[in-house]
Protein backbone atom coordinates (compact mmCIF):
# COMPACT_ATOMS: atom_id res chain seq x y z
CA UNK A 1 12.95 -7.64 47.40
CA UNK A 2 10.64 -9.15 45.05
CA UNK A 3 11.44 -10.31 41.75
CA UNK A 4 8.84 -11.49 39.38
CA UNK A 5 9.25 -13.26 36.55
CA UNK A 6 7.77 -12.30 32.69
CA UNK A 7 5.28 -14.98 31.24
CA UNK A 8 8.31 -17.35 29.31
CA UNK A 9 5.91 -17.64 26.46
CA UNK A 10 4.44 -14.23 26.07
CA UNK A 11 5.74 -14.37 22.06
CA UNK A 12 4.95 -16.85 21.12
CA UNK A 13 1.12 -16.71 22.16
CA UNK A 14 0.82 -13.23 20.46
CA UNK A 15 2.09 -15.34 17.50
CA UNK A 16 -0.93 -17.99 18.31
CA UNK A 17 -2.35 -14.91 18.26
CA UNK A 18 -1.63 -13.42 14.80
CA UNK A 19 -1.97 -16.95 13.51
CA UNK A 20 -5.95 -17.19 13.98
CA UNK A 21 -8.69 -17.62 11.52
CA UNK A 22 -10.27 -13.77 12.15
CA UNK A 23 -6.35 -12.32 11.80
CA UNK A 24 -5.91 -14.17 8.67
CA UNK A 25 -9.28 -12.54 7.27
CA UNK A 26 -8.28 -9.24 8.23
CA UNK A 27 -4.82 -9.87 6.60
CA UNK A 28 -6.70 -11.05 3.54
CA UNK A 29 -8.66 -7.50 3.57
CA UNK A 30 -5.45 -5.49 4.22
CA UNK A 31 -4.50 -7.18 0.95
CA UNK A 32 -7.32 -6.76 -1.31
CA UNK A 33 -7.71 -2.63 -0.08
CA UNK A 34 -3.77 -2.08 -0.52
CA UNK A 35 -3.92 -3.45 -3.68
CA UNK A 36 -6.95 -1.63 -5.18
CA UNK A 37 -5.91 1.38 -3.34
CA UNK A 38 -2.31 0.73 -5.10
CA UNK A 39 -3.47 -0.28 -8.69
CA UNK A 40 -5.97 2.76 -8.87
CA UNK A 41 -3.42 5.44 -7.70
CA UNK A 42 -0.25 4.29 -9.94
CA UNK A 43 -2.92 3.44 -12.58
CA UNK A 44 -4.74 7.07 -12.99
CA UNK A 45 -1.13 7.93 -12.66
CA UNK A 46 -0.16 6.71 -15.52
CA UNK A 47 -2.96 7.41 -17.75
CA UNK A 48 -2.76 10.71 -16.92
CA UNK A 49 0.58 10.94 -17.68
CA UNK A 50 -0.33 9.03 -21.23
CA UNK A 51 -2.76 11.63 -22.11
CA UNK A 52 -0.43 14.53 -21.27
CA UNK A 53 1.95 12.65 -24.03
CA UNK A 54 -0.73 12.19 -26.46
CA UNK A 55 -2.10 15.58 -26.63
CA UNK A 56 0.90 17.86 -25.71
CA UNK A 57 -1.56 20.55 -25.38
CA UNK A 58 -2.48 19.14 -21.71
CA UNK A 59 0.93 18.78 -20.78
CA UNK A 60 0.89 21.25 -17.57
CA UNK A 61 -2.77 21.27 -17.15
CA UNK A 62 -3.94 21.41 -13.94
CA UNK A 63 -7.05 19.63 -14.56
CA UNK A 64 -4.96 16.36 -14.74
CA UNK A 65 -3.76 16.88 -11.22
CA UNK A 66 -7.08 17.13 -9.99
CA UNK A 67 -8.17 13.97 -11.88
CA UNK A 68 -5.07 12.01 -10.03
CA UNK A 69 -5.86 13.68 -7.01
CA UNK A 70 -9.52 12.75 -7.11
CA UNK A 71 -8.63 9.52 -7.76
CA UNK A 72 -6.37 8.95 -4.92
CA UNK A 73 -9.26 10.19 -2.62
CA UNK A 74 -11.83 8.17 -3.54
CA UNK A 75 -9.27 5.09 -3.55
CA UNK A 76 -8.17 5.64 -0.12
CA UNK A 77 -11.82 6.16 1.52
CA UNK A 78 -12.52 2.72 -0.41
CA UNK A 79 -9.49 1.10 0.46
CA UNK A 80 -10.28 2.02 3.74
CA UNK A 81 -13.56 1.22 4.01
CA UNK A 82 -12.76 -2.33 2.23
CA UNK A 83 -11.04 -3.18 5.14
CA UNK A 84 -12.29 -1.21 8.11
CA UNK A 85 -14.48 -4.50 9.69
CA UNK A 86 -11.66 -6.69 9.26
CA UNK A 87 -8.36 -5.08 10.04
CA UNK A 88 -8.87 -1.39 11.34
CA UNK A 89 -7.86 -0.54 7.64
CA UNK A 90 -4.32 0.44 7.88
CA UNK A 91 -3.90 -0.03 4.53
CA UNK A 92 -0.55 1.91 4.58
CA UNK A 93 2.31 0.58 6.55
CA UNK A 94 3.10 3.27 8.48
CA UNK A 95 -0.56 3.50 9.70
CA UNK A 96 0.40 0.11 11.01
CA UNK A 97 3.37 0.60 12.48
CA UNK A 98 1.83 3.49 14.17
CA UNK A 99 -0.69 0.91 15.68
CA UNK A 100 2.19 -1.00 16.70
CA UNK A 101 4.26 1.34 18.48
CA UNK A 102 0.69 2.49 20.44
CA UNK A 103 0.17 -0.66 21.46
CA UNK A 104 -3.30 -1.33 19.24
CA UNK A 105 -1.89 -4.55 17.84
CA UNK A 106 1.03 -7.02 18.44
CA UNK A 107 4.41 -7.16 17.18
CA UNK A 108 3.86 -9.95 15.05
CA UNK A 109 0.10 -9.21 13.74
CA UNK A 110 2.27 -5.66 12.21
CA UNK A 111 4.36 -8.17 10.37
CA UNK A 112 1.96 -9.93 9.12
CA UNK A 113 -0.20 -7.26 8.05
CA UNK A 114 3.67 -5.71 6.43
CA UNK A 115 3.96 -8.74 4.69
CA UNK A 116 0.19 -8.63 2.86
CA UNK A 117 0.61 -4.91 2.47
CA UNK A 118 3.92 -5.27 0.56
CA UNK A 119 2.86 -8.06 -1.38
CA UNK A 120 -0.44 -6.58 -2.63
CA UNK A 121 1.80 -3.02 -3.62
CA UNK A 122 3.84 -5.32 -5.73
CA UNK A 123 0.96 -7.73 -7.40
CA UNK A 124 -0.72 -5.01 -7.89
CA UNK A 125 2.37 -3.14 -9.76
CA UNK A 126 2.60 -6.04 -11.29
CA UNK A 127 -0.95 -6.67 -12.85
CA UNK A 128 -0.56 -2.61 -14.11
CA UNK A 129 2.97 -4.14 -15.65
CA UNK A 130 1.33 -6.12 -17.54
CA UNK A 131 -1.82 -4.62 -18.33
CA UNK A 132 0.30 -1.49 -20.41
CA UNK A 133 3.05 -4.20 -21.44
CA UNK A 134 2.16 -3.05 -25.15
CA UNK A 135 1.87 0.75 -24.50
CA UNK A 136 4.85 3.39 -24.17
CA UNK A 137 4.43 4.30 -20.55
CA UNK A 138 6.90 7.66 -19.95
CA UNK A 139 9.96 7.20 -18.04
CA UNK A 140 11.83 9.66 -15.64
CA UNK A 141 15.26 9.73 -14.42
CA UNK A 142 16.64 11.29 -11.48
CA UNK A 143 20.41 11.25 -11.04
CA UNK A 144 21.93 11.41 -7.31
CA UNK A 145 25.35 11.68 -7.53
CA UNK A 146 26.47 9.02 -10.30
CA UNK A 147 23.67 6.76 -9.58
CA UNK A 148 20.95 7.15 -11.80
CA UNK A 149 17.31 6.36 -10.95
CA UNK A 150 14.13 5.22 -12.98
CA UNK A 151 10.70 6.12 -12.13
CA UNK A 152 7.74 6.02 -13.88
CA UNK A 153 6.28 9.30 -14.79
């Protein structure tokens, strides 16, 4: 019987890998789209949740959904095509762990493209943060059992 033995460094050249100067452009674009595909979906969220406030005759008019949902289409195919030379445009981490488990890219290039994915979601949360730190943005509340959580609305 034959045994044959598995490359001892197979990680850590995928890592070498994920570590180059074309992966660390496409992680760069996998930033940028997530986070302009982030800030304009929570963004036309919120203003359309700050006009429904301001005029409560809009409140429960459908028109606003199809401004949000207009928005989040446009956003994605942008996002998407932001980042479609670079990275594949995952832009969503599932997208990329679907690539993962498939085989389409490595182990560590998913965590790296995780890792500028989550980041972007947060600066970009973060620059809207800021941006409406003077305005009253509604608040929602959902309580699950006694713990209470806050979402914006």
């Amino acid at each position: 019987m034959l045994i044959r033995k598995m490359p001892p460094l197979a990680l850590s050249s995928r890592f070498r890998q994920s570590i180059t100067p074309d992966a660390l452009r496409s992680y760069l674009a996998e930033f940028i789209s997530t986070f302009f595909f982030v800030f304009a979906v929570v963004g036309s969220s919120m203003a359309s949740k700050k006009t429904e406030k301001l005029t409560p005759e809009a409140e429960g008019d459908p028109s606003s959904l199809v401004t949000v949902a207009i928005a989040n289409t446009f956003a994605l195919s942008s996002a998407v095509y932001i980042a479609a030379g670079a990275s594949g445009g995952h832009v969503n981490p599932a997208v990329t762990f679907g690539m993962a488990v498939g085989g389409h890219i490595s182990v560590p290039t998913a965590l790296f493209y995780w890792l500028s994915q989550m980041l972007a979601s947060v600066f970009a949360s973060l620059v809207l943060r800021v941006m409406t730190v003077s305005q009253v943005i509604p608040i929602s509340f959902i309580l699950f059992g006694t713990h209470q959580f806050q979402f914006l609305t």
